[in-house]
Each structure stands twice: as C-alpha cells, then as structure tokens.
Protein backbone atom coordinates (compact mmCIF):
# COMPACT_ATOMS: atom_id res chain seq x y z
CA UNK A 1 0.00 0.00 0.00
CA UNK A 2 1.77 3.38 -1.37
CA UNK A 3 -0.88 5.32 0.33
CA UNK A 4 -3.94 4.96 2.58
CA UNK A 5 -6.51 7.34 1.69
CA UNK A 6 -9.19 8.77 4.49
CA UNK A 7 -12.75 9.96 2.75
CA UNK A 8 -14.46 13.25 4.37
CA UNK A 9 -17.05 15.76 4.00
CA UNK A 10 -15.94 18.85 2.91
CA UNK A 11 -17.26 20.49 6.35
CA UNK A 12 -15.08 22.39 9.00
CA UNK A 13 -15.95 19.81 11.83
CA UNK A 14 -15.65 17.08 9.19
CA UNK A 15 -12.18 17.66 8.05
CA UNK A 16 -11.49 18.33 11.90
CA UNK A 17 -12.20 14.93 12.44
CA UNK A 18 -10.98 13.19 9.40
CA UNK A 19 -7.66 15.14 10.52
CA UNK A 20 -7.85 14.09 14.48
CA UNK A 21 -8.26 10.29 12.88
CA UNK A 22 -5.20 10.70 10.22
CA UNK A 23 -3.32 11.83 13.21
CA UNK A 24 -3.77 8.78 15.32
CA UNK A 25 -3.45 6.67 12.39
CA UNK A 26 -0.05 7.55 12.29
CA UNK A 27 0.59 5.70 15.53
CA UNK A 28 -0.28 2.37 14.15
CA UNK A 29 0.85 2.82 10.17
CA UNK A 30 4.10 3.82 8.69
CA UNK A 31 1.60 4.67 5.30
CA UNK A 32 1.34 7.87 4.46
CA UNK A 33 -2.32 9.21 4.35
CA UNK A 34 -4.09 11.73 3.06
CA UNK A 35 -7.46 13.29 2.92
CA UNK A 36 -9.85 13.21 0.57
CA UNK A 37 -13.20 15.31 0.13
CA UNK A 38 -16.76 13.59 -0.86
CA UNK A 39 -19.56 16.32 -1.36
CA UNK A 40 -22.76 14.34 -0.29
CA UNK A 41 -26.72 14.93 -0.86
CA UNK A 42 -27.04 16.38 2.72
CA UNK A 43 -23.89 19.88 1.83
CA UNK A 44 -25.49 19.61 -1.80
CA UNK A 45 -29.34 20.16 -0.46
CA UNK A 46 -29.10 22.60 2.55
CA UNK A 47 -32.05 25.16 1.85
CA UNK A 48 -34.46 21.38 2.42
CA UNK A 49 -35.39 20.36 6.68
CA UNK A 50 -34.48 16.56 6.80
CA UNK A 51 -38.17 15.87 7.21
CA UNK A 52 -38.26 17.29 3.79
CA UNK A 53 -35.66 15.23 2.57
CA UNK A 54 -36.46 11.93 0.73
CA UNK A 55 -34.77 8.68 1.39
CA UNK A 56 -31.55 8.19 4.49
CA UNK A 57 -27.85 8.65 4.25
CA UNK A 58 -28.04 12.23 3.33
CA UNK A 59 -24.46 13.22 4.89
CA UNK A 60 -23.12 9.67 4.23
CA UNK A 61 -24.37 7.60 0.95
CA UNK A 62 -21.45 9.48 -1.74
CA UNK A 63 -18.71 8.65 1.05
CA UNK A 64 -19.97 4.56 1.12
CA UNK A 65 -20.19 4.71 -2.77
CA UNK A 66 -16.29 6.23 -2.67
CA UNK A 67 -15.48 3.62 -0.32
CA UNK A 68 -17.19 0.45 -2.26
CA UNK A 69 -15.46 2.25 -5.52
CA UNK A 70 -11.79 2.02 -3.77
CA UNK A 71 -11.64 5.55 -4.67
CA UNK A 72 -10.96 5.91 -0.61
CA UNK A 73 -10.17 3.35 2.01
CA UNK A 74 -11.74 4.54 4.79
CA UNK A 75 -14.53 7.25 6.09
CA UNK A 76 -14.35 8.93 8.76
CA UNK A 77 -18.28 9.60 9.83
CA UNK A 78 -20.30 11.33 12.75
CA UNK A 79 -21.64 8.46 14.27
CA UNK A 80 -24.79 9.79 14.47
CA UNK A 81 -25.02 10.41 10.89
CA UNK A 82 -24.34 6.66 9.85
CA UNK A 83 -27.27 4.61 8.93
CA UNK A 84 -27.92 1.79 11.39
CA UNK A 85 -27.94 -0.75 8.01
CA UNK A 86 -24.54 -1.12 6.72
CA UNK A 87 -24.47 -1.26 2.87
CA UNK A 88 -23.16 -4.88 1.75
CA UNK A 89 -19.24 -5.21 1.45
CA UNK A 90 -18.77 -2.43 4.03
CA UNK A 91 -18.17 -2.72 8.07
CA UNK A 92 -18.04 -0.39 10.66
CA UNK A 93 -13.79 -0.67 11.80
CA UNK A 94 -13.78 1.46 14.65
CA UNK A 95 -16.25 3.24 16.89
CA UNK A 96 -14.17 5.99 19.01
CA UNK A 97 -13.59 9.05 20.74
CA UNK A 98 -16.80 10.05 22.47
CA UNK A 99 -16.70 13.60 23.27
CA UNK A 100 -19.52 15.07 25.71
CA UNK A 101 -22.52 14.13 23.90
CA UNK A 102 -24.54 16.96 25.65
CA UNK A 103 -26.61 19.47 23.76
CA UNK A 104 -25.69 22.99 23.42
CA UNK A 105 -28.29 25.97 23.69
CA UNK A 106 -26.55 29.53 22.17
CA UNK A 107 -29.03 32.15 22.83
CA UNK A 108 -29.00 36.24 21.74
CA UNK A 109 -28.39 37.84 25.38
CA UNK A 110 -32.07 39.90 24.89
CA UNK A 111 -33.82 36.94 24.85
CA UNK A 112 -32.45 35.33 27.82
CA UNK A 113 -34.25 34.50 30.40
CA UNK A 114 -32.57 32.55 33.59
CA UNK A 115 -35.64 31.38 34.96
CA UNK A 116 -37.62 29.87 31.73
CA UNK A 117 -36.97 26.29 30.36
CA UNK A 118 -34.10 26.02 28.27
CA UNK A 119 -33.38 29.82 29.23
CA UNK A 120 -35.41 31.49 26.38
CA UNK A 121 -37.53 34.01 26.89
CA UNK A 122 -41.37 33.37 25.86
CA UNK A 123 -42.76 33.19 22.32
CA UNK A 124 -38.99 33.57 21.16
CA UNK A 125 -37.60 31.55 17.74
CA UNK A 126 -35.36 28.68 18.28
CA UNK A 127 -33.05 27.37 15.01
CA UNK A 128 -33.01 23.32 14.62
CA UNK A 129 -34.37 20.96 11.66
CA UNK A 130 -33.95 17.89 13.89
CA UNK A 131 -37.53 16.39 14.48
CA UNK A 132 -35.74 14.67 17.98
CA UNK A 133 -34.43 18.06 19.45
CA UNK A 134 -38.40 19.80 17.90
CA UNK A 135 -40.48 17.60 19.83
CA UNK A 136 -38.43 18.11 23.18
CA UNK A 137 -38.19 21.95 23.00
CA UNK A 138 -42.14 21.33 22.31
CA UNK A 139 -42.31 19.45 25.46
CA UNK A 140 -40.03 21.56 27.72
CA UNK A 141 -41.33 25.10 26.37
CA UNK A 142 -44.38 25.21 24.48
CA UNK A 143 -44.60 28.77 24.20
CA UNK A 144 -41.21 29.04 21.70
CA UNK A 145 -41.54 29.10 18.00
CA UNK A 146 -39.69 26.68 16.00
CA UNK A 147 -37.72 27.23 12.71
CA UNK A 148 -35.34 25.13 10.24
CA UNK A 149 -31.83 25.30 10.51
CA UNK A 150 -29.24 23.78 8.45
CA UNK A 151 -25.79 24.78 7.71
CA UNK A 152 -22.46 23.65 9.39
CA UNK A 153 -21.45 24.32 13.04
CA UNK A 154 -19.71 28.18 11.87
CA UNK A 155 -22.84 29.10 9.57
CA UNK A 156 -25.31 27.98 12.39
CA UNK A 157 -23.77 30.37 14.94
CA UNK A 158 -23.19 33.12 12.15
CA UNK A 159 -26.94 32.89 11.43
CA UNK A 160 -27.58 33.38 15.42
CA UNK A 161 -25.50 36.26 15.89
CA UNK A 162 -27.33 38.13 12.37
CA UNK A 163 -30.68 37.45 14.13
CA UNK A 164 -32.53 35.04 12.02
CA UNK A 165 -33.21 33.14 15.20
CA UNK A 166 -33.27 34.38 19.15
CA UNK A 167 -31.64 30.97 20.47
CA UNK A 168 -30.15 27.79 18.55
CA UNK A 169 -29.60 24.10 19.97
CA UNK A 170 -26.98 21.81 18.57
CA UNK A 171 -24.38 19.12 19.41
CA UNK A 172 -21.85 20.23 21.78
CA UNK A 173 -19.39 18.04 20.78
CA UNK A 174 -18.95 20.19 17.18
CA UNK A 175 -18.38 23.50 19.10
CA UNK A 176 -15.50 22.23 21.40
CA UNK A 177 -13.88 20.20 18.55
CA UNK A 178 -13.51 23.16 16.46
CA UNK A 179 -13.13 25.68 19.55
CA UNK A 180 -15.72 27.48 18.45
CA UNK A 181 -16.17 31.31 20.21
CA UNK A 182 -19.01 31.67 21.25
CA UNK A 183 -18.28 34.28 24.17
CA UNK A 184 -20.80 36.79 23.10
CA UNK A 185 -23.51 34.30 23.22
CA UNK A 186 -25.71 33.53 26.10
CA UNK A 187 -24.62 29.38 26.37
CA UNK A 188 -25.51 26.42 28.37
CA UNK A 189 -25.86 22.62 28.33
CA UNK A 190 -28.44 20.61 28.94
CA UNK A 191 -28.03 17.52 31.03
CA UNK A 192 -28.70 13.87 29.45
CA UNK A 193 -31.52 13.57 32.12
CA UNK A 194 -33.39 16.51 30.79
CA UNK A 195 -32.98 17.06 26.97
CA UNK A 196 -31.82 13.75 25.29
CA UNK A 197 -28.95 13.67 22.59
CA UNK A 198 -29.58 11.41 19.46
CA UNK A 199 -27.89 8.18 19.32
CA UNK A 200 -24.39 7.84 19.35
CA UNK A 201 -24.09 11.62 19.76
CA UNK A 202 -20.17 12.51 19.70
CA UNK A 203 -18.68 9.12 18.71
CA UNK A 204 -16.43 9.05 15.74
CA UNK A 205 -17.12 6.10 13.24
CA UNK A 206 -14.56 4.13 10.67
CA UNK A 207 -15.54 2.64 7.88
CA UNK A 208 -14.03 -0.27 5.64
CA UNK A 209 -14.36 -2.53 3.43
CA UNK A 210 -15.39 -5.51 4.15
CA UNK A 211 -12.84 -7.68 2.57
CA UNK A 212 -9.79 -5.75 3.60
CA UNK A 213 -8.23 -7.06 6.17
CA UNK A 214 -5.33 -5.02 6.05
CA UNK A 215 -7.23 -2.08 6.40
CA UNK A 216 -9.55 -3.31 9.28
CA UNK A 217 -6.03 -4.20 11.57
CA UNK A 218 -4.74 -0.62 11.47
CA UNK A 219 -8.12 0.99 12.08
CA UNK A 220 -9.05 -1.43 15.25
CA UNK A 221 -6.43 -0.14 16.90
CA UNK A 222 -8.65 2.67 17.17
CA UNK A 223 -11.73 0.98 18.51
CA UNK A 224 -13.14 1.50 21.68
CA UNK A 225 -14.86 -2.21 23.25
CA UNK A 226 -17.24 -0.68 25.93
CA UNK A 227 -17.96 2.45 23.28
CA UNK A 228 -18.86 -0.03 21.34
CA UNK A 229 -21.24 -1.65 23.47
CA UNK A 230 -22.79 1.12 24.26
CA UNK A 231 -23.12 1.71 20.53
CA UNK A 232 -24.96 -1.29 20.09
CA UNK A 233 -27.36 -0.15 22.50
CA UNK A 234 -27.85 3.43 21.13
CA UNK A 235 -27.82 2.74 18.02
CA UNK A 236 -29.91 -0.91 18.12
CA UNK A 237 -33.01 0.93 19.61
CA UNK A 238 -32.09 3.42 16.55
CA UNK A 239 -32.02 0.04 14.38
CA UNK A 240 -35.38 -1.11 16.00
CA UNK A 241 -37.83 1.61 14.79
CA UNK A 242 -35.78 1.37 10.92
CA UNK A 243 -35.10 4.95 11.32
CA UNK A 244 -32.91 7.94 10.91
CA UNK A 245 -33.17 12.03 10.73
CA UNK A 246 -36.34 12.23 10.15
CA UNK A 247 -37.22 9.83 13.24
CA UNK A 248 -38.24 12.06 16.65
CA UNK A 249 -35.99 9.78 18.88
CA UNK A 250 -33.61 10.57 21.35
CA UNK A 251 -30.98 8.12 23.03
CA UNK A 252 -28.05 8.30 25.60
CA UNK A 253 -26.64 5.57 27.72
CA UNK A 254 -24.45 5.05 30.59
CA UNK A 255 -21.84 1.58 31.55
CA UNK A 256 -23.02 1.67 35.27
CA UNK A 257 -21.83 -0.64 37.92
CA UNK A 258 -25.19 -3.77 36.97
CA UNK A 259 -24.92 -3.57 33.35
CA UNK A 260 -26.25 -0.20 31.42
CA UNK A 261 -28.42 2.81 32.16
CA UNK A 262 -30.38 3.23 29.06
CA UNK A 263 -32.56 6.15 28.34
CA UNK A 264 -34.57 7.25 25.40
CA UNK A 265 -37.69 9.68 24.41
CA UNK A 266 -40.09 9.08 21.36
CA UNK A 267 -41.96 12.16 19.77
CA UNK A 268 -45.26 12.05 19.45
CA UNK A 269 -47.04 13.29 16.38
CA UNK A 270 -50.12 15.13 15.81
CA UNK A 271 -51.93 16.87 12.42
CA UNK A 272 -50.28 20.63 13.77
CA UNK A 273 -47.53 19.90 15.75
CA UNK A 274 -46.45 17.52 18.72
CA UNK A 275 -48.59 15.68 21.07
CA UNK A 276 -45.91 15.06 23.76
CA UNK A 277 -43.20 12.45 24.67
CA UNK A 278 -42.63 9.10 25.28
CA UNK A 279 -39.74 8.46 27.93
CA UNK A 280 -37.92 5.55 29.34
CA UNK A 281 -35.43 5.25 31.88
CA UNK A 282 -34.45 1.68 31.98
CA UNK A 283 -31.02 -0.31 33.63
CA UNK A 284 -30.07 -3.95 32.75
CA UNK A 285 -27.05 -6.31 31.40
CA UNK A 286 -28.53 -7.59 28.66
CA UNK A 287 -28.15 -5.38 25.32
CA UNK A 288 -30.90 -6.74 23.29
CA UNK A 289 -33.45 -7.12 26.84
CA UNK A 290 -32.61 -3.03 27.17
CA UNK A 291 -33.43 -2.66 23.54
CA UNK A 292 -36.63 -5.07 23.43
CA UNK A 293 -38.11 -3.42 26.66
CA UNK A 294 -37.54 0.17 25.50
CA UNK A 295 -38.82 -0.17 22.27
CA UNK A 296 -42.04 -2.08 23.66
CA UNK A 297 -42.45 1.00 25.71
CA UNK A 298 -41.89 3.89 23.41
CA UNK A 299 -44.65 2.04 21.58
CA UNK A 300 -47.25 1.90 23.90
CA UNK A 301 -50.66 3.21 23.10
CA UNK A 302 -50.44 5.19 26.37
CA UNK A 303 -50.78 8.97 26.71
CA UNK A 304 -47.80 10.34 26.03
CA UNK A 305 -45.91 12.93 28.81
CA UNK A 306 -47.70 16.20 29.02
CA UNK A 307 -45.53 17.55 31.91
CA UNK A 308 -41.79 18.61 31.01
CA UNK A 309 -39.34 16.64 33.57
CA UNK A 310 -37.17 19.19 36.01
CA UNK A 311 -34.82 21.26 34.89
CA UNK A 312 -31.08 20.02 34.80
C-alpha cells in the first residue's frame, strides 16, 4: 500500500475529524495518508429540513459509494449520521472518541431568560431541523416558535449572531472540537436527564471494506470495546424503529456498575404539531433485553408525557 486514503465531508468539523483520525493513524501505520473530500446529498441540499428530505444517508451515501469504488479506504463519519444498516461489502472498523454528547443551547443575550426552560424568553424563535431536538423543545417550552436550521457548526452560529433566530440548539461536541467562540452568546448545556442527545451523539465512526483485512487491523487499533457496546445499545433501539433524521428519537446511555443505564424519548405526532413524549429510563445487562423493553415502551398506546421533567 503506497498510500492509505481517508474519505471526508468537505465540512469544517468534518475535516477536523478526518484530521484528528489521520493523526492517530499515524501511531499504528508507517503509510502515508491523506485526505480526501466527498460532497454528499445532505452539503449539496441545505435550503431542504431533513423531514423534507427523501430517502436516508443524506451526509453519508457518496462517502460509502467512494469507499465500495476504492476511490478511498476509509470514512471517517459522525456516528450519528451513519445509517444503522450497513451497505453490503462495508463494516463499521472502529467506533471511538466520544466527546460530551450533551446538547448545546446559544441564545442572543435579549432573549435570555434565567428562569424559563431552556433559558429562552417566551414566544422567542429557536433554530433546529432535527424532528428529535423539535419535539423536546415542544415538550419543555411550548410557548417558543420553532424554525429550520441547516448549515455547518460556523454558519449555524453566524446565522444566530445576524438574528434570524433568538436561540439555537446543537451538538456540543462540534463547538469544542472546532473551539468554536461563542463568548458573546448567552450558552448552556443541557443535562442527558433533561434534553436527550440522538444516538451515538459525539462518537467518531470508521468505515471499511469488508474484505480488507489489512485495512480493518490498522483501524481497530482505534476501537473502543465498551464504546462499542454502548453503541450497540444506542444505536440498536435506533435500528429497532428502521429509522434515521427524520425519526423524533432521542438516546443516551451510561456503563453503570449492573450492566447499562439506558434512556430514550419518542416524539409524538399530531396533524399541527407535537402531542408530547414518550420516555424511558431503563437499567439492565442484557443489550438486546434493554433494547426489546424500550422499544415495547416507546410504543405503547399510552398517553404520552404532558408535563416537562425538572430542569437540569
């Protein structure tokens, strides 16, 4: 092998991590790498919500092509981005890295208000296009208007600061991996307990081939055993319900001392909006038990929530 080649999105945080993986590569490969950009569907479409989107894979699918093409030999993915079916001829080498999966909330400093839920003042306009994070700021503060927001981690915060939105919530994990300022902001996270991340939030996935085995040693040396069990967990309730973006589901586990602390909320829908939540808060040692029980009771008939849970 002359070269191993590493495929990315073209994105700040994506090159970020494509680079933070060719780095530690270089601890278990004498090859020289290099990165390689893949435009996909999701930085080609960004004016579309993902509910508006049609079909899965949207920041993914051109990078799993490149790989089954040999035109790269790895991708470096957000975890959380991955579909939970792998295309045939492709595994997932390496789960790693999770940083703080907690969600961030930037708000404009008029419109903050200590003492409301997610400390935004009433009736103001909060940026996401993720159904999971829209049906929980529906729960936790009915009063706030929602509106689509797409663009990388830079644009998002850009777009706050202009004042096309009062507040915005996204992944924590992209602000401190790019050291993002955001000084001037009004900022806060929100505690797993409160306002649930989606699955696999903040984990860096590798991709391979299938059939190279070369390629799967180096990149092991990368993966994480109990991340990965906890992947399986995240990600297997993710599997259960056959869904993706446009699913309102929220996951986050824990390794505690009896096995796993697995919790998980389910959007309810209604003709004009959001009906409410379904939560669990479940522990166990058994992977697919914690999986089979939560997904039994995200889809019970019940009522869903109609009282927000304290704030963190």
């Amino acid at each position: 092998m002359e070269k191993l080649i590493i495929g990315s999105r073209g994105s700040e945080l994506a090159l970020w991590q494509a680079n933070f993986i060719k780095d530690n590569l270089a601890n278990h490969t004498d090859v020289p790498v290099e990165i390689r950009i893949v435009k996909t569907q999701g930085d080609k479409i960004d004016h579309l919500s993902f509910s508006e989107m049609e079909g899965k894979g949207f920041f993914t699918k051109e990078l799993e092509e490149a790989l089954l093409g040999g035109t790269i030999d790895l991708a470096v993915h957000s975890l959380k981005d991955l579909q939970t079916t792998m295309p045939d001829g492709l595994n997932l080498g390496a789960v790693c890295f999770r940083e703080d999966q907690r969600e961030l909330v930037l708000i404009r400093a008029e419109v903050y208000d200590s003492e409301a839920p997610l400390g935004i003042k009433k009736g103001a306009t909060v940026g996401t296009s993720s159904v999971r994070r829209q049906c929980q700021i529906a729960h936790l503060a009915p009063t706030l208007k929602i509106k689509d927001l797409r663009g990388n981690v830079p644009t998002r915060a850009r777009k706050l600061r202009e004042g096309q939105y009062d507040a915005i919530i996204l992944a924590y994990a992209g602000v401190k991996r790019l050291g993002l300022d955001v000084s001037d902001l009004k900022s806060f996270l929100l505690g797993t307990s409160y306002f649930l991340p989606a699955p696999a939030q903040g984990i860096l996935g590798i991709q391979v081939r299938r059939d190279d085995r070369q390629m799967a040693s180096i990149v092991g040396a990368l993966d994480d055993a109990n991340l990965r069990k906890q992947v399986a967990l995240e990600r297997g309730l993710l599997a259960r319900f056959d869904g993706g973006c446009q699913l309102p589901l929220a996951v986050t586990s824990e390794i505690v001392y009896d096995g796993y602390l697995l919790r998980a909320t389910l959007g309810v829908r209604q003709e004009t909006g959001w009906a409410g939540l379904r939560r669990v808060d479940l522990t166990g040692a058994d992977i697919e038990t914690l999986i089979d029980r939560a997904y039994q009771c995200l889809n019970s008939p019940a009522d869903p929530a109609t009282e927000p849970h304290d704030r963190p």
